[in-house]
Protein backbone atom coordinates (compact mmCIF):
# COMPACT_ATOMS: atom_id res chain seq x y z
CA UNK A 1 5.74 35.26 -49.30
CA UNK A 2 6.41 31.86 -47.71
CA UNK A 3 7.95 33.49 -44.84
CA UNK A 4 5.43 35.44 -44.39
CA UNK A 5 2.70 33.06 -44.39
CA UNK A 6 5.40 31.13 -42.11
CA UNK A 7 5.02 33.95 -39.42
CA UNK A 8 1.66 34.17 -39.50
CA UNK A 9 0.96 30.28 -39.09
CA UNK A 10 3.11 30.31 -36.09
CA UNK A 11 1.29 33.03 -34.47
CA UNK A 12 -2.19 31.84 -34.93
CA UNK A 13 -0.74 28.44 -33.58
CA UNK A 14 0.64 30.32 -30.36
CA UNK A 15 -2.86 31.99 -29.91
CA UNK A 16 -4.49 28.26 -30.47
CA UNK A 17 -2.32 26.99 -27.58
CA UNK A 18 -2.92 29.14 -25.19
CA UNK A 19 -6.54 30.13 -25.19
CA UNK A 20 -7.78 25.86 -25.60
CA UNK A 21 -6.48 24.45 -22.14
CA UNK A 22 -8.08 28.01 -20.10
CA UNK A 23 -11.46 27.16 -22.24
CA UNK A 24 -11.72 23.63 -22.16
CA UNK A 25 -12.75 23.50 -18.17
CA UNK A 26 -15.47 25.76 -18.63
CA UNK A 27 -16.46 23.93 -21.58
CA UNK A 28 -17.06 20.60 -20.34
CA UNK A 29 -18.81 22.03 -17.11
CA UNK A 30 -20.71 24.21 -19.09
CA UNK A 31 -22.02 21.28 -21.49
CA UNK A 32 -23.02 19.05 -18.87
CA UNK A 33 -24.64 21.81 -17.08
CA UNK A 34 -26.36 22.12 -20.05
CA UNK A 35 -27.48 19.05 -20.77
CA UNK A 36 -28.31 17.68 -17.35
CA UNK A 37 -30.71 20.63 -17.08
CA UNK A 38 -32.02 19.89 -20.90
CA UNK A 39 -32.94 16.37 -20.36
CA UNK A 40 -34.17 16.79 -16.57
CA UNK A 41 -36.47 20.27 -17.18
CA UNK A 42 -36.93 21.09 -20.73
CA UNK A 43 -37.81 18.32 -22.19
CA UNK A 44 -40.34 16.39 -19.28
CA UNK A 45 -42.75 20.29 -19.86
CA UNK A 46 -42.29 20.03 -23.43
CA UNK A 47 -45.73 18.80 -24.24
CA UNK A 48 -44.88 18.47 -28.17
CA UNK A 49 -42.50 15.66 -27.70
CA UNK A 50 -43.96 13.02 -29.88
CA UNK A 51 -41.40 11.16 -32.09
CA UNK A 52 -42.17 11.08 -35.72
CA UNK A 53 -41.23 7.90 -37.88
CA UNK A 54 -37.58 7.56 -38.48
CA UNK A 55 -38.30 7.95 -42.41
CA UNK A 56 -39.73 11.27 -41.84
CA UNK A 57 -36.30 12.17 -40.33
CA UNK A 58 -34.08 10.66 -43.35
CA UNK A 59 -34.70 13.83 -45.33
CA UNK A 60 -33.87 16.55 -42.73
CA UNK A 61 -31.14 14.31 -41.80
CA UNK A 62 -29.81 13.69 -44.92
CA UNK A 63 -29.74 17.56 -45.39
CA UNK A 64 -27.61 18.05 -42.50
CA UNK A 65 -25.24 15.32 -42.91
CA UNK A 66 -24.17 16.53 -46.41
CA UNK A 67 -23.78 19.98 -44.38
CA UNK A 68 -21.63 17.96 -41.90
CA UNK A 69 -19.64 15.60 -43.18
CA UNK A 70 -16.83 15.90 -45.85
CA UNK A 71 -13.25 15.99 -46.37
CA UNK A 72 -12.76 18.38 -43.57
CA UNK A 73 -13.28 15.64 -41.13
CA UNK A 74 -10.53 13.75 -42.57
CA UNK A 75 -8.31 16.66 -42.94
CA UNK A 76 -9.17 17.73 -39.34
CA UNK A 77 -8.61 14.55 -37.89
CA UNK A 78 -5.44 14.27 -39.74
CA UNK A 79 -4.10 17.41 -38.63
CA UNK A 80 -4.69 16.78 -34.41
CA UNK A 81 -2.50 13.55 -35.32
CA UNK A 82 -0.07 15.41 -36.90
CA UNK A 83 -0.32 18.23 -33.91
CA UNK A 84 0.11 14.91 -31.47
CA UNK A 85 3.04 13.79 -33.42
CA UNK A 86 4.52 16.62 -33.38
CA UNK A 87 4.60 17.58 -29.24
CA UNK A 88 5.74 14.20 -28.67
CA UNK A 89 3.25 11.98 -28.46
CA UNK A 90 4.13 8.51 -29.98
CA UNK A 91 0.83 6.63 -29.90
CA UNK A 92 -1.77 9.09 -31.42
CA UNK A 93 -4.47 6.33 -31.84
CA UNK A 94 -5.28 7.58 -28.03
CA UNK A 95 -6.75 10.72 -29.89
CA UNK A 96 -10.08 7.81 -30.72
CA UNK A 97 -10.88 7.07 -27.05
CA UNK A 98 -10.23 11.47 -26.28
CA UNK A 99 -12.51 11.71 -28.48
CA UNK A 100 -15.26 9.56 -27.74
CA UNK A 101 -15.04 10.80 -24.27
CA UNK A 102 -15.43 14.23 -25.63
CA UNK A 103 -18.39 12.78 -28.08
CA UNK A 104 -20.08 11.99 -25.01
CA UNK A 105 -20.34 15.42 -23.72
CA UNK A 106 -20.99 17.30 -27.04
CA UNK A 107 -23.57 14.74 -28.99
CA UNK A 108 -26.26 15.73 -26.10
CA UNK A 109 -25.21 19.47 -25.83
CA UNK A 110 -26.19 18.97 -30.15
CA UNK A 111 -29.56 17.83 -28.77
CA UNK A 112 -29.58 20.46 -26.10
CA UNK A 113 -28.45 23.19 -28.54
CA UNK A 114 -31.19 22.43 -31.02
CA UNK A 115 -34.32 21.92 -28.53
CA UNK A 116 -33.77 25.16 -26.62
CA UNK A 117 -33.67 27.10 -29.77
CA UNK A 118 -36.58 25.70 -31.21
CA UNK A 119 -38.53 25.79 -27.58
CA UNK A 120 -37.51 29.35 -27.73
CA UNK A 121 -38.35 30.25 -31.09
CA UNK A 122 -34.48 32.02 -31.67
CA UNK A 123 -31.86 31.40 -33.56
CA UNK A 124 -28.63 31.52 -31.92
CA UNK A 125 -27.78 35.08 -32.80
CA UNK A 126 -30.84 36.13 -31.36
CA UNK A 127 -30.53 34.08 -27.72
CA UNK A 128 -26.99 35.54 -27.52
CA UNK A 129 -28.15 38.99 -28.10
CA UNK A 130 -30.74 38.81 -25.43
CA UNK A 131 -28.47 36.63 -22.74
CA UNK A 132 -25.34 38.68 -23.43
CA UNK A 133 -25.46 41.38 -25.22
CA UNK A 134 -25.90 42.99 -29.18
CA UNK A 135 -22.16 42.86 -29.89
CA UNK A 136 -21.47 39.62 -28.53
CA UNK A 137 -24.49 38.57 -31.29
CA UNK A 138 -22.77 40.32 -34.10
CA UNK A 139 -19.27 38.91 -33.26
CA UNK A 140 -20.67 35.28 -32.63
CA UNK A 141 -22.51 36.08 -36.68
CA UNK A 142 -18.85 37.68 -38.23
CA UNK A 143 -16.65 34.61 -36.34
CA UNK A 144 -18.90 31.88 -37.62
CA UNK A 145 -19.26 33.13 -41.03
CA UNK A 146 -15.52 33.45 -41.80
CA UNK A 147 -15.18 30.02 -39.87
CA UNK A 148 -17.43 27.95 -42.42
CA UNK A 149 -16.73 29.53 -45.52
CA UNK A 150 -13.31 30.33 -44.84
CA UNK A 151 -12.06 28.00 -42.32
CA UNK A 152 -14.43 25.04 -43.23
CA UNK A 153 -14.46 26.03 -47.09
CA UNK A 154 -10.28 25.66 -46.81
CA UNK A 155 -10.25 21.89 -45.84
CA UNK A 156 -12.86 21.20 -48.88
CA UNK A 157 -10.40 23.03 -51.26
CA UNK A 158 -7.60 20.90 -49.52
CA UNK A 159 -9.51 17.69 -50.63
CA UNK A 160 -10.57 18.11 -53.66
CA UNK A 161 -7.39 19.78 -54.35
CA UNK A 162 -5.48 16.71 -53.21
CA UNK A 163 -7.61 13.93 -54.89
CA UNK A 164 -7.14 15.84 -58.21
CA UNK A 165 -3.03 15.77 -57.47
CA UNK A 166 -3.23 11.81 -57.14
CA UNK A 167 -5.57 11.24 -59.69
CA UNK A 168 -3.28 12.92 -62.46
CA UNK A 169 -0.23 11.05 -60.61
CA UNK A 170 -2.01 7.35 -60.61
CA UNK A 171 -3.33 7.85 -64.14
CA UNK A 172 -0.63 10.20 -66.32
CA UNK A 173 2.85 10.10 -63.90
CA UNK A 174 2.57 13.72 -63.75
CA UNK A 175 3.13 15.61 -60.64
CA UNK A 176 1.47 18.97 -60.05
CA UNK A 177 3.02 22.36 -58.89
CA UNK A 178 1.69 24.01 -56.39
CA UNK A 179 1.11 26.93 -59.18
CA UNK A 180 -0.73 24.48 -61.74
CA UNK A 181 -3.23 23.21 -58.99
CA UNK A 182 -4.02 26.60 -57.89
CA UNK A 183 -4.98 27.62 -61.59
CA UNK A 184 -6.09 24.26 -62.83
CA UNK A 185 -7.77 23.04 -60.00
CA UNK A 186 -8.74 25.39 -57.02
CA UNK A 187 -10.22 28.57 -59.81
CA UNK A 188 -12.36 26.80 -61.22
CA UNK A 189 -14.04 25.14 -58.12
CA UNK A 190 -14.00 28.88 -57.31
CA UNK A 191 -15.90 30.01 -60.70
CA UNK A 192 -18.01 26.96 -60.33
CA UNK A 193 -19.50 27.86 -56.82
CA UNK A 194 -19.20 31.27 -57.38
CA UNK A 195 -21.56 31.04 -60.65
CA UNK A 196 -23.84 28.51 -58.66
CA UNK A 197 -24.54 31.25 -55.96
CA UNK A 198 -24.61 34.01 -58.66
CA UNK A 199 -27.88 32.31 -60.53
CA UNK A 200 -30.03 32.10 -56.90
CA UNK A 201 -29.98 28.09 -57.37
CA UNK A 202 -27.74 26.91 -54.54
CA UNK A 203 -30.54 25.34 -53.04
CA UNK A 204 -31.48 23.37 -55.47
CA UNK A 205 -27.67 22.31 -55.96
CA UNK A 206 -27.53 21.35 -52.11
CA UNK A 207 -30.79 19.56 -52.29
CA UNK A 208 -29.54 17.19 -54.95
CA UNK A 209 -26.31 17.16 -54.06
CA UNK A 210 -27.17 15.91 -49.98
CA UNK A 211 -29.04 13.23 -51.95
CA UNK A 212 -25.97 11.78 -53.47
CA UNK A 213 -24.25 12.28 -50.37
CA UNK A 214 -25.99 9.70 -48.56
CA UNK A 215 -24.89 7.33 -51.39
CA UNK A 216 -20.90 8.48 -50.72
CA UNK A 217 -21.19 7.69 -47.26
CA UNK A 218 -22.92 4.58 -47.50
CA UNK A 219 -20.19 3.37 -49.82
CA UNK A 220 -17.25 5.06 -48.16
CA UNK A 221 -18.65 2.73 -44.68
CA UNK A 222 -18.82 -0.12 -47.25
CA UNK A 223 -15.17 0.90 -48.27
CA UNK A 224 -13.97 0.96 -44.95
CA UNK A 225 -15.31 -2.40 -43.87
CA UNK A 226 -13.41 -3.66 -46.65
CA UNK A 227 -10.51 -1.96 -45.64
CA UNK A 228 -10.84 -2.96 -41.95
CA UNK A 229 -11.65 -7.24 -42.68
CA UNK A 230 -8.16 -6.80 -45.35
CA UNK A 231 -6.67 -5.19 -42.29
CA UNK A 232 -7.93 -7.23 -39.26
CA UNK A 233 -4.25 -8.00 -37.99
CA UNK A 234 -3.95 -4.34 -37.64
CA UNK A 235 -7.20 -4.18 -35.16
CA UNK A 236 -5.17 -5.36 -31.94
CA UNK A 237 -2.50 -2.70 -32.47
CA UNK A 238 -4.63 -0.02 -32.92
CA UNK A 239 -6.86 -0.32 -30.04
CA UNK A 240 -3.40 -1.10 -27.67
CA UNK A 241 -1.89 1.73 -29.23
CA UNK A 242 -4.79 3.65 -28.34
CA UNK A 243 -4.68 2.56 -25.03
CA UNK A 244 -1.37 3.66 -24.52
CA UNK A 245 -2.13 6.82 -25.88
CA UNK A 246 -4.86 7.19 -23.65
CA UNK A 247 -3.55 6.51 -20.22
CA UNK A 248 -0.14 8.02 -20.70
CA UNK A 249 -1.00 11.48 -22.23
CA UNK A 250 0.94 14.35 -23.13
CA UNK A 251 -0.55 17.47 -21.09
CA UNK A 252 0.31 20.93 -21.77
CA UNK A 253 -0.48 25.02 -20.21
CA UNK A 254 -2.82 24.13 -17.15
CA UNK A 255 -2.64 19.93 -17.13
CA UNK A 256 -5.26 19.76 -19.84
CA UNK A 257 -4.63 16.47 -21.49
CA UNK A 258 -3.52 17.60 -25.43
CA UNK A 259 -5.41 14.74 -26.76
CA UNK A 260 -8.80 15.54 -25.06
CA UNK A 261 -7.90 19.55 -26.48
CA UNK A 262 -7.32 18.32 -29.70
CA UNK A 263 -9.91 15.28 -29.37
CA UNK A 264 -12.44 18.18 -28.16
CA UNK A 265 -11.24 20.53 -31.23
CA UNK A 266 -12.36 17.86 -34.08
CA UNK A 267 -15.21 16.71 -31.98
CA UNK A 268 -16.86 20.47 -32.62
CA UNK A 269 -15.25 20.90 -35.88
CA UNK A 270 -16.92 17.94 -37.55
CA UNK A 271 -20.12 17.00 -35.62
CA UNK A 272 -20.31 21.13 -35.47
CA UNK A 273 -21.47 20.55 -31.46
CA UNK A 274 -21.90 23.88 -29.20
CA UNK A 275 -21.51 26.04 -32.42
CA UNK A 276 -25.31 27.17 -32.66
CA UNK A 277 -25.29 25.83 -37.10
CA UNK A 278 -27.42 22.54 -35.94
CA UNK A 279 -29.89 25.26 -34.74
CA UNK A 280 -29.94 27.14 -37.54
CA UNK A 281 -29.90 24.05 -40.16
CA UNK A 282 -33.14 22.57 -38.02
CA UNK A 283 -34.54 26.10 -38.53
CA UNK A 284 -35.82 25.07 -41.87
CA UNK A 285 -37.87 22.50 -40.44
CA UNK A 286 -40.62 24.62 -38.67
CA UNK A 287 -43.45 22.41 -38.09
CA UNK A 288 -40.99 19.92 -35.86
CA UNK A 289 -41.59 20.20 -32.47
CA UNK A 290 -38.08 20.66 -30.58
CA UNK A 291 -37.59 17.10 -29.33
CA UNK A 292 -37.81 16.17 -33.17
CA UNK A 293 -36.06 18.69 -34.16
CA UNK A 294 -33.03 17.95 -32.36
CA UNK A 295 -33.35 14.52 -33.03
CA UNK A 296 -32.74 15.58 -36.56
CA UNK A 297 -29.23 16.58 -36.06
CA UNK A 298 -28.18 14.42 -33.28
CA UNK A 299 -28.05 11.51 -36.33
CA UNK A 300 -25.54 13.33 -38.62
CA UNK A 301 -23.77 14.22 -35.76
CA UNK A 302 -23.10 10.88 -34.50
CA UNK A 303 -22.46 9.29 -38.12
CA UNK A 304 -19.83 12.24 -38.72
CA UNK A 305 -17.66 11.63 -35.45
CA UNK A 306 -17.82 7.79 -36.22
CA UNK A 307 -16.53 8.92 -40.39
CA UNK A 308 -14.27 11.40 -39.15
CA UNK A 309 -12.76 10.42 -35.40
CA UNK A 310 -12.83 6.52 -35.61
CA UNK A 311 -12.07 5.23 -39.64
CA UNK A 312 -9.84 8.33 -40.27
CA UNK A 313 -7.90 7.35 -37.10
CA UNK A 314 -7.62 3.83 -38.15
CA UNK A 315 -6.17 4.16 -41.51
CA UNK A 316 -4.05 6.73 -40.68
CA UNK A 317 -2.42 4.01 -38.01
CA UNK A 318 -1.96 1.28 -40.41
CA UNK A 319 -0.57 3.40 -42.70
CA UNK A 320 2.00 4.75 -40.27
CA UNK A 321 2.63 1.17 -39.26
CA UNK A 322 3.23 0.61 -42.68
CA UNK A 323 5.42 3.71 -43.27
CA UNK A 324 3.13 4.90 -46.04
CA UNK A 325 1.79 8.00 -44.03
CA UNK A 326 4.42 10.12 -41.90
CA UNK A 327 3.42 12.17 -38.91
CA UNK A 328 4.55 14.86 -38.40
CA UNK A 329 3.60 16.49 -41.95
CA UNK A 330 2.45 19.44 -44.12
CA UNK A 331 -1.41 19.33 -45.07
CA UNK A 332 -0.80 17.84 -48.58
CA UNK A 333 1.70 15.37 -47.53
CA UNK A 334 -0.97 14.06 -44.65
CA UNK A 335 -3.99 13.96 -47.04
CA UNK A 336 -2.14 12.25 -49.36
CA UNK A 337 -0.41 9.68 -47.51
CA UNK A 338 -3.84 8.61 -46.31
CA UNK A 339 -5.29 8.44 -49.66
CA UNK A 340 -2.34 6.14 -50.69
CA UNK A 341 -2.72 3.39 -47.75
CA UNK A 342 -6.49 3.32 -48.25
CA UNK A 343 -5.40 2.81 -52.04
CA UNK A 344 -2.53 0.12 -51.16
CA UNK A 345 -5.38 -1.99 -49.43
CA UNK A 346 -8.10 -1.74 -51.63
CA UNK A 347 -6.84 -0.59 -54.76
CA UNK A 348 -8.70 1.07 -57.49
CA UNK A 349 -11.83 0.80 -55.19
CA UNK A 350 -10.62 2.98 -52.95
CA UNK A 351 -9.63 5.37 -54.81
CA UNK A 352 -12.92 6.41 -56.82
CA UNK A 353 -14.98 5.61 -53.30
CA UNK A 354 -12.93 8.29 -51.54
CA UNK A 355 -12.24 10.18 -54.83
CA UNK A 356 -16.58 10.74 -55.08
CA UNK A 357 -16.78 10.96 -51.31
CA UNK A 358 -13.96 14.21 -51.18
CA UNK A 359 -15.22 16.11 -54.69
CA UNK A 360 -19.28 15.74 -53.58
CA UNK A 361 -19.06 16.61 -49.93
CA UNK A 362 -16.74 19.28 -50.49
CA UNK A 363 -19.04 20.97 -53.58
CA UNK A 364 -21.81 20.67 -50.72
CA UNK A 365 -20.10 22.30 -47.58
CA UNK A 366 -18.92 24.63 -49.54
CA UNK A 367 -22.33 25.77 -51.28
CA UNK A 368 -23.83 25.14 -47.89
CA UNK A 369 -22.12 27.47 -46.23
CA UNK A 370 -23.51 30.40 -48.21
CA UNK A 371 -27.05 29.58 -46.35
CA UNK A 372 -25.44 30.02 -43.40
CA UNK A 373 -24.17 33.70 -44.15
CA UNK A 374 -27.81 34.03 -45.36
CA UNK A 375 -29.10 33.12 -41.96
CA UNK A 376 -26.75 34.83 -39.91
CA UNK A 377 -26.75 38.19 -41.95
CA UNK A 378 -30.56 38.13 -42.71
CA UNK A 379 -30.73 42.20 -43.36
CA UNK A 380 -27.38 42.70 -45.95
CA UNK A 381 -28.55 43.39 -49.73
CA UNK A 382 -28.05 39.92 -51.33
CA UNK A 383 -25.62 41.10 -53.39
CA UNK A 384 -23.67 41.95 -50.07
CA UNK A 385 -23.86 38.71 -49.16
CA UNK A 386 -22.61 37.12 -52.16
CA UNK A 387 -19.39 39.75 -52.32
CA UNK A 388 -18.69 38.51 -48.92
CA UNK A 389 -19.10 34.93 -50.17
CA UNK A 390 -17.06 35.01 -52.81
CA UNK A 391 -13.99 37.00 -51.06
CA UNK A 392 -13.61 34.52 -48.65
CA UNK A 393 -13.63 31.34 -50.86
CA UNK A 394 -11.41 32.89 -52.64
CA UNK A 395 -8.79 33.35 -49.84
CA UNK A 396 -9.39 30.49 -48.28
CA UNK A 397 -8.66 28.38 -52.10
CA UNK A 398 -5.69 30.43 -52.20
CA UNK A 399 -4.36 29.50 -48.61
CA UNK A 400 -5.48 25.83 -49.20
CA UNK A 401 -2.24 25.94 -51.76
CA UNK A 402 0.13 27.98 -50.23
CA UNK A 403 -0.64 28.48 -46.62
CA UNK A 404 -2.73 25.75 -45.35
CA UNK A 405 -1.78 25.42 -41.74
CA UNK A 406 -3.08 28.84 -41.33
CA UNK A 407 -6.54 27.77 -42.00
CA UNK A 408 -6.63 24.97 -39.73
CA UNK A 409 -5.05 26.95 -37.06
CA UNK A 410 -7.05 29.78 -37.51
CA UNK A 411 -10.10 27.40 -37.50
CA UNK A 412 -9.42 26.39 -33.74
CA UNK A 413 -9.37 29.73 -32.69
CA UNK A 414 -12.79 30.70 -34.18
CA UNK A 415 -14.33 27.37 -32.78
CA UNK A 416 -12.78 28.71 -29.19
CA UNK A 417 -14.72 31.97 -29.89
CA UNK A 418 -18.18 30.55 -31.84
CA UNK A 419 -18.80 27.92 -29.50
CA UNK A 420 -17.55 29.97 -26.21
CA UNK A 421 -20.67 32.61 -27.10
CA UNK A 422 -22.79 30.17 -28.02
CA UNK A 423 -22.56 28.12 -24.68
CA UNK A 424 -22.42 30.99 -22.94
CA UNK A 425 -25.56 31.93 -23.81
CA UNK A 426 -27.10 28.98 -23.36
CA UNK A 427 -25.65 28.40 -20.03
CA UNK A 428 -27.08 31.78 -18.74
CA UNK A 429 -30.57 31.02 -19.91
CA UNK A 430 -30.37 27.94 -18.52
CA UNK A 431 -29.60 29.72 -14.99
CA UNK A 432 -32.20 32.54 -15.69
CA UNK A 433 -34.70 29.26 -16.38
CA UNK A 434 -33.86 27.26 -13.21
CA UNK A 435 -33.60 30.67 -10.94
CA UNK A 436 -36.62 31.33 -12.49
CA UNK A 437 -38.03 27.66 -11.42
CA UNK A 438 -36.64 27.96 -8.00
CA UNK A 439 -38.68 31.28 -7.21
CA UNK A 440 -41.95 30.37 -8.88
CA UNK A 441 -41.84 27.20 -6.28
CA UNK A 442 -40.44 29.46 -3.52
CA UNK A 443 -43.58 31.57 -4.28
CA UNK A 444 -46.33 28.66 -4.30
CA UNK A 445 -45.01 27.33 -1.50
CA UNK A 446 -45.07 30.76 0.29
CA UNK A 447 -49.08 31.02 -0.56
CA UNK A 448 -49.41 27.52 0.60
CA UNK A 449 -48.31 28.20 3.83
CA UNK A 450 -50.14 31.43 4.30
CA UNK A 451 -53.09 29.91 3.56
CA UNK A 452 -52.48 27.23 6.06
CA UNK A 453 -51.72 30.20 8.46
CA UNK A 454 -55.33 32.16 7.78
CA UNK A 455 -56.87 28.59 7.61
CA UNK A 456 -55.33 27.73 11.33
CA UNK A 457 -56.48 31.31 11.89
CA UNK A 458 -59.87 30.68 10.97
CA UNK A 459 -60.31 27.55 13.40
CA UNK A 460 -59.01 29.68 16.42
CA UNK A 461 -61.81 32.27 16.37
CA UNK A 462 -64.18 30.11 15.22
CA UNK A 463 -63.23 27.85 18.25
């Protein structure tokens, strides 16, 4: 079986490499095309543009953020390091400033994403279907389904999964097997979120649940100042290792940069950026107009690159420094390397902060992801829906033990193909709209100047 899942992990990995540096041109010209023509067009005719008070957005915010943010930034984050690691590249830090470069093309296309669908009135399913065609629509719905519950869903398992493994080592010596955290830890997260989905309350469960999220992230920020004013020695290394990393990169395929790819990969994975679910989670907030809207998400957007990119980044550099992380790594070594040098600075702190953090953002992405198949798959029976649901949490717990590079890689292929369509579509509106600009001027000017003509007309025979 190992060799099997072996194979398979190496293929998806080969399909990952190749398709990311062809994509990642169009992808950058596409965004800023996309937001140039937001913020210069859209938004100066959008006469609904009044900002409401920033404690009217908490709520909506709040909601998103505990869609957002989670272990699976860490594990993501963690994994492009150990991808850096492992093609060569000896100061991975540079993966922070990739990334922020990247963060400043994707943040607005969030914004951009959000106010067209709301100025529209169409989710992203439906603005695909009508800019490219019904099957794109349906394949964009299928890819992004199996990518949150699946692909998404995996790194939560992974977590929670791993802070169970070094909670039972810290507090009884006892190591798990891969076997007894399956059964003992990974079913019954299953049962649990199965059985929450079964009795129609998920909602209610997210609702509460996004709530106490806001309290994990406010302390893991608190835990990581801590960390960082115990560490401050540390600070000058990281940001010249970062440097380094920066200016001298590994490239790869076409002279794409692998730490803008990867930087670019985690960017979309954990703000969710181009893939059309900050849409769909502002959807439930009709009465914003789309300015507001999209205000909404740009928030948790920005707080989830700074939790995921910057502090997972930084602790994972110390603790290399400190040879208490090792790059390059399986998934549970990683995740559990960077619990232990967050634990080695701030002790038992630490480890219930991040411990609380992992077990309540992962119950919530992974409930939260059901409203998403809801969304996307409006017309299946609900007990469709929730057959489809279940499956996939189930493989995806199963692979988060035994296989787990498979879900990440398989992840980066489905954000190639999710946030390919959805840009796509958004790109071609956006040329429909300006064509569309172009002539209507073309066509007032064109009256203007026949009127001139009969007007200059006019003063001849009257003359």
């Amino acid at each position: 079986m190992k060799e099997s899942l072996s194979y398979i992990a190496d293929f998806t990995s080969s399909i990952s490499n190749f398709v990311w540096p062809l994509f990642l041109p169009l992808l950058i010209v596409s965004s800023l095309f996309i937001a140039y023509t937001t913020f210069t067009l859209l938004v100066k005719t959008d006469r609904n543009s009044k900002t409401i008070s920033f404690k009217k957005m908490i709520g909506p915010a709040s909601i998103s953020l505990g869609a957002k943010i989670g272990t699976g930034a860490i594990i993501g984050v963690l994994g492009s390091l150990n991808k850096l690691s492992d093609a060569g590249q000896g100061f991975i830090e540079g993966i922070v400033l990739w990334g922020i470069l990247g963060a400043c093309m994707l943040i607005p296309l969030t914004y951009s994403e959000t106010f067209i669908s709301r100025r529209l009135q169409q989710s992203p399913v439906e603005y695909i279907r009508h800019n490219i065609s019904r099957h794109a629509a349906f394949f964009y719905s299928v890819s992004l389904v199996v990518l949150y519950i699946f692909g998404f869903g995996g790194f939560q398992f992974n977590g929670i999964d791993t802070v169970t493994s070094i909670v039972v080592s810290k507090t009884g010596g006892e190591t798990l097997t891969e076997m007894q955290r399956y059964l003992f830890v990974i079913i019954p997260i299953i049962l649990i979120a199965s059985g929450i989905i079964l009795t129609k309350k998920h909602s209610l469960f997210i609702n509460s649940l996004s709530g106490m999220i806001g309290l994990a992230v406010v302390s893991y920020f608190i835990f990581f100042f801590i960390f960082l004013g115990l560490t401050a020695e540390h600070i000058p290394v990281f940001l010249s290792r970062a440097w380094e990393g920066f200016t001298n990169p590994l490239t790869m395929a076409v002279g794409a940069p692998i730490g803008l790819i990867f930087g670019l990969q985690r960017i979309i994975q954990t703000s969710e950026a181009g893939l059309g679910t900050s849409p769909l989670a502002a959807a439930e907030d009709k009465d914003m107009s789309p300015h507001n809207a999209a205000m909404t998400q740009v928030i948790p957007t920005a707080i989830t690159v700074a939790v995921s990119l910057l502090i997972t980044s930084y602790i994972a550099s110390y603790g290399i420094a400190h040879h208490l992380i090792m790059f390059p790594a399986d998934g549970i070594s990683r995740l559990s390397g960077f619990f232990n040098t967050a634990i080695s600075v701030t002790g038992s702190f630490g480890l219930v902060v991040m411990s609380v953090f992992a077990i309540l953002s992962g119950i919530t992405t992974l409930l939260g992801s059901y409203f998403f198949l809801t969304q996307l798959f409006i017309n299946n029976r609900e007990n469709t829906n929730i057959a489809i649901y279940m499956a996939l949490i189930v493989i995806a717990g199963t692979l988060a033990v035994f296989g787990f590079n498979i879900i990440f890689d398989v992840v980066d292929i489905l954000l190639f193909a999710v946030s390919g369509l959805n840009v796509m579509a958004l790109t071609l509106y956006l040329i429909a709209f300006v064509r569309g600009k172009e002539h209507a001027v073309s066509a007032e000017g064109q009256a203007e100047q026949e009127s001139n003509i009969g007007y200059t007309s006019a003063r001849a025979s009257i003359d």
